[in-house]
N, C-alpha and C. Protein backbone atom coordinates (compact mmCIF):
# COMPACT_ATOMS: atom_id res chain seq x y z
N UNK A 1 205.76 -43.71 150.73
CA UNK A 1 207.03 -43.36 150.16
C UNK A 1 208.10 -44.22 150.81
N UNK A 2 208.77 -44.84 150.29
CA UNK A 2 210.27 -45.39 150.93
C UNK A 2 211.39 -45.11 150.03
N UNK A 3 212.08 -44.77 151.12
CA UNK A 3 213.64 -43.69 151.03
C UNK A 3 214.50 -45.01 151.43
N UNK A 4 215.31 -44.77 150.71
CA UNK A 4 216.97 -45.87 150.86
C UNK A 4 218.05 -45.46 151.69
N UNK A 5 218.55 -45.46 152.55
CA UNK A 5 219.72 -44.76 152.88
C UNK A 5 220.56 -45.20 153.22
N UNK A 6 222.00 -44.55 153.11
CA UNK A 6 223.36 -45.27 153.42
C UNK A 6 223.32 -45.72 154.42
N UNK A 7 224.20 -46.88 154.60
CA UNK A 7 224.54 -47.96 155.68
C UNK A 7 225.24 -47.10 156.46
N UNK A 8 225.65 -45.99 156.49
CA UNK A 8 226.74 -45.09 157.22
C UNK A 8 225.28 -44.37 158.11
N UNK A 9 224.50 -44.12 157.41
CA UNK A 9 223.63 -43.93 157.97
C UNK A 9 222.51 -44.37 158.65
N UNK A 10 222.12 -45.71 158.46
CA UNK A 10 221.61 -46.52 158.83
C UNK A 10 222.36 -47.10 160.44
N UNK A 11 223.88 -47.32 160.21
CA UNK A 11 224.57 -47.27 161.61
C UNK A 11 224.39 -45.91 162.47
N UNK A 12 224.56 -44.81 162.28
CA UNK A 12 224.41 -43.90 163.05
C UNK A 12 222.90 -43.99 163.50
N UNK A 13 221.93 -44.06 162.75
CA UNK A 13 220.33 -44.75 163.37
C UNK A 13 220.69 -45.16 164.42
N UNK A 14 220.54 -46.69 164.13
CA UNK A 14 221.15 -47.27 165.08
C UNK A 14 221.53 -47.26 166.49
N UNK A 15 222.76 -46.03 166.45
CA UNK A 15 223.60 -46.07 167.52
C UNK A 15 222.56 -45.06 168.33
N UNK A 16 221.43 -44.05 167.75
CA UNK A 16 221.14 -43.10 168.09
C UNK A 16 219.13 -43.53 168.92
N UNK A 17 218.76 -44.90 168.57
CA UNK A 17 217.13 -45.16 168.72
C UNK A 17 217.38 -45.71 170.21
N UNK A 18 218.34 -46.00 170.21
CA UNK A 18 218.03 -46.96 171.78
C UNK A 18 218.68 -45.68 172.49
N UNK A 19 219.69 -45.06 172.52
CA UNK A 19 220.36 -43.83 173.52
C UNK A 19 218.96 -42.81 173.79
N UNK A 20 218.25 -43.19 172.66
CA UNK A 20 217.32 -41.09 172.85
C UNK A 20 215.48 -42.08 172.76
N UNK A 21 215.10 -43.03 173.09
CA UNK A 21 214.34 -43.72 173.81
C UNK A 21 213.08 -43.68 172.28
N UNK A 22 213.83 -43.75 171.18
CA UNK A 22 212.93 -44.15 169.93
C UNK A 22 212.51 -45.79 169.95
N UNK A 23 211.36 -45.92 169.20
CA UNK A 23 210.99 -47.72 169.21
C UNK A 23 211.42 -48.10 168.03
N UNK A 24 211.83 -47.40 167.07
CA UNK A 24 212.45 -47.89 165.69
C UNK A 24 212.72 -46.46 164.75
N UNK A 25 213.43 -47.34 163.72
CA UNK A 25 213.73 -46.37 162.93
C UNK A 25 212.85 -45.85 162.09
N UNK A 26 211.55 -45.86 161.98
CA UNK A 26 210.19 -44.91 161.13
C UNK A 26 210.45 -43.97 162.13
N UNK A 27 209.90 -44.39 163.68
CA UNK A 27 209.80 -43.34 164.05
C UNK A 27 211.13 -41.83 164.57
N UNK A 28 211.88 -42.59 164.52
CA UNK A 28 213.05 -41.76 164.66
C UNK A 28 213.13 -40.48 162.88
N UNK A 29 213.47 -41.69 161.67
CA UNK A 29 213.25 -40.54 160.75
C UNK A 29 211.85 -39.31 160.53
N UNK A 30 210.59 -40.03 161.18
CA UNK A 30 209.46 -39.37 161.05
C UNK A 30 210.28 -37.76 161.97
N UNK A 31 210.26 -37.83 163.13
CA UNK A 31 210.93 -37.26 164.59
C UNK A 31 212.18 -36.69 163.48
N UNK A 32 213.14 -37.03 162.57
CA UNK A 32 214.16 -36.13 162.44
C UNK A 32 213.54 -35.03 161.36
N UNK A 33 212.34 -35.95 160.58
CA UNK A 33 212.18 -34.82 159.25
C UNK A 33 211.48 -33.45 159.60
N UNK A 34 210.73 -33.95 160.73
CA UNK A 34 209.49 -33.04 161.44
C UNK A 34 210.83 -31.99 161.87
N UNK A 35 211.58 -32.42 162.49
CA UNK A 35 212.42 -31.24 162.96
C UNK A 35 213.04 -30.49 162.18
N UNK A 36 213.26 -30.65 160.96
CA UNK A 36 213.85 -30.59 159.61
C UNK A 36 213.15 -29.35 158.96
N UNK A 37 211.94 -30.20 158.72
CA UNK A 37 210.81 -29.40 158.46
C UNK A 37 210.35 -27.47 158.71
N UNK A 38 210.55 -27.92 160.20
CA UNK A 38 210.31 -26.72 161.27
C UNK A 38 211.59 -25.87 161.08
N UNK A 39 212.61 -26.33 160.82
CA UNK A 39 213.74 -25.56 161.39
C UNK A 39 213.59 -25.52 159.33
N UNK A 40 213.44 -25.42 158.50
CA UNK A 40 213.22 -24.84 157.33
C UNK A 40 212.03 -23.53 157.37
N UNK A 41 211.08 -24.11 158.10
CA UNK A 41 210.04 -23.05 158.45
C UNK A 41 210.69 -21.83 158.54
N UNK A 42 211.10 -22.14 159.56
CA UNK A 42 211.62 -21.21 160.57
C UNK A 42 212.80 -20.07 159.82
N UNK A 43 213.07 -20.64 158.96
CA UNK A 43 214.85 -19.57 158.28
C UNK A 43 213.35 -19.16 156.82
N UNK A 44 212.80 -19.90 156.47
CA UNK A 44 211.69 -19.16 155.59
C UNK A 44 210.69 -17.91 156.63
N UNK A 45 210.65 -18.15 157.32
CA UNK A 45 209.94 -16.79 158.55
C UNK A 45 211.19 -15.76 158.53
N UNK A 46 212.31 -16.14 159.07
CA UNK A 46 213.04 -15.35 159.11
C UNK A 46 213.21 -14.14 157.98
N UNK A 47 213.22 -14.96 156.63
CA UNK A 47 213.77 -14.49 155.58
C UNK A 47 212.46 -13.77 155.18
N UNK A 48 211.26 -13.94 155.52
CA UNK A 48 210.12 -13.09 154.72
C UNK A 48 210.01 -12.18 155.96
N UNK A 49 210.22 -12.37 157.32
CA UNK A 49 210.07 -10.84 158.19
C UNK A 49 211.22 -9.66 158.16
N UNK A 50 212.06 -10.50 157.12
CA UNK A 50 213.39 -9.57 157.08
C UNK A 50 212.94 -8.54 155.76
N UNK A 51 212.75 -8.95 154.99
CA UNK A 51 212.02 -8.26 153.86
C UNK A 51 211.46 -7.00 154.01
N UNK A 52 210.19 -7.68 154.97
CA UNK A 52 209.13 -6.82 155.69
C UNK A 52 209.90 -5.57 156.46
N UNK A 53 210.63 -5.97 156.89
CA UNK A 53 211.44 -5.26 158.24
C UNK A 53 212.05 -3.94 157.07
N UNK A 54 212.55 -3.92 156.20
CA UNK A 54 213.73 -3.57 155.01
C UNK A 54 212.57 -2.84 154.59
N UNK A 55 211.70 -3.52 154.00
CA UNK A 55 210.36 -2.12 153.33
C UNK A 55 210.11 -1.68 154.34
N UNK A 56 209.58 -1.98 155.17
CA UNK A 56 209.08 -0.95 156.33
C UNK A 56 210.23 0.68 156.61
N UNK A 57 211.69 -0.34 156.85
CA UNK A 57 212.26 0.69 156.92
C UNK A 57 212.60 1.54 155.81
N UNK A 58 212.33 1.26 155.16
CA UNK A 58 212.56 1.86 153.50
C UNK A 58 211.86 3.27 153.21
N UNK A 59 210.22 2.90 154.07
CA UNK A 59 209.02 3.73 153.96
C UNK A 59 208.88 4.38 154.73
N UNK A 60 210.02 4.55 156.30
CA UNK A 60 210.19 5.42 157.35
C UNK A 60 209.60 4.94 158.61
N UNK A 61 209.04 3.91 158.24
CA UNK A 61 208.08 3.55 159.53
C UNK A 61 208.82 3.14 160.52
N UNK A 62 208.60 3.52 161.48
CA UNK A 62 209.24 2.50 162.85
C UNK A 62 208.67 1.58 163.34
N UNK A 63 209.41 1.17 164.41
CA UNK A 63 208.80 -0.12 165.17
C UNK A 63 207.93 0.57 165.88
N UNK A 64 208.19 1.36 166.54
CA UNK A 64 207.31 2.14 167.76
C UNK A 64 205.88 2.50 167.32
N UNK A 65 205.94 3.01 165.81
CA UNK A 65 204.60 3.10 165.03
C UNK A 65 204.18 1.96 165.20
N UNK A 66 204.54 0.65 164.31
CA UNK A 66 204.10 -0.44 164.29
C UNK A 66 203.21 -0.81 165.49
N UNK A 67 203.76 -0.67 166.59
CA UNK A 67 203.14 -1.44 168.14
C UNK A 67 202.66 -0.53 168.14
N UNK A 68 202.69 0.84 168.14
CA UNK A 68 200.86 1.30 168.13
C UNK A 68 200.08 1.35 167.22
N UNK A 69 200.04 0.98 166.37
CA UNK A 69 199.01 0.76 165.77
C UNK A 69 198.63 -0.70 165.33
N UNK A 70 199.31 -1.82 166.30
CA UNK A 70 198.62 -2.94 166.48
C UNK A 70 198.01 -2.50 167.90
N UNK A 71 198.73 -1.98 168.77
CA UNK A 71 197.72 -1.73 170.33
C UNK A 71 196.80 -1.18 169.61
N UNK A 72 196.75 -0.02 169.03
CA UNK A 72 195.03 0.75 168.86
C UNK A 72 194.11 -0.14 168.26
N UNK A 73 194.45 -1.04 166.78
CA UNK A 73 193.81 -2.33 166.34
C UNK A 73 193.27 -3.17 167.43
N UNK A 74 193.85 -3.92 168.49
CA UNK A 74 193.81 -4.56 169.25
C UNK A 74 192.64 -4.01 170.50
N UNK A 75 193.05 -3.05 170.74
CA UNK A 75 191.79 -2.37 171.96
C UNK A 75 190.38 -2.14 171.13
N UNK A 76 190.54 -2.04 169.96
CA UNK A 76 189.40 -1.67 169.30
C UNK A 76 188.45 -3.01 168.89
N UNK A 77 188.81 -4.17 169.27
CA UNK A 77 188.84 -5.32 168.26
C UNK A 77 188.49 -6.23 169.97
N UNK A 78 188.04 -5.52 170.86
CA UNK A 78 188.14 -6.36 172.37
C UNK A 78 186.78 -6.66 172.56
């Protein structure tokens, strides 16, 4: 795949591969998307344990239930 990008951006590259000890600019965009990536992960986790969290509480359950009955799962499962 090759991506085009602004010269505005291409300078900020630049200013940013030699300060933070990158060997070029693949590997710097590889290194920004990966982080990109993760930190999308991450607000998609958020947003599906929030859900979870909302039915759960919906259905009365607590947290305190929850952790025991992953401890009892868990001792049983040793």
């Amino acid at each position: 795949m090759e991506v085009k990008v602004s010269s505005k951006i291409k300078k900020e590259i630049a200013e940013i591969l030699e300060g933070y000890g990158y060997k070029n600019e693949k590997e710097f965009i590889e290194d920004a998307l990966w982080r990109r990536i993760l930190e999308l992960k991450k607000i998609d986790f958020l947003v599906k344990t929030e859900k979870i969290r909302k039915a759960m509480r919906k259905k009365g359950v607590t947290e305190e239930e929850i952790l025991r009955d992953f401890e009892k799962f868990r001792s049983l499962n040793k």
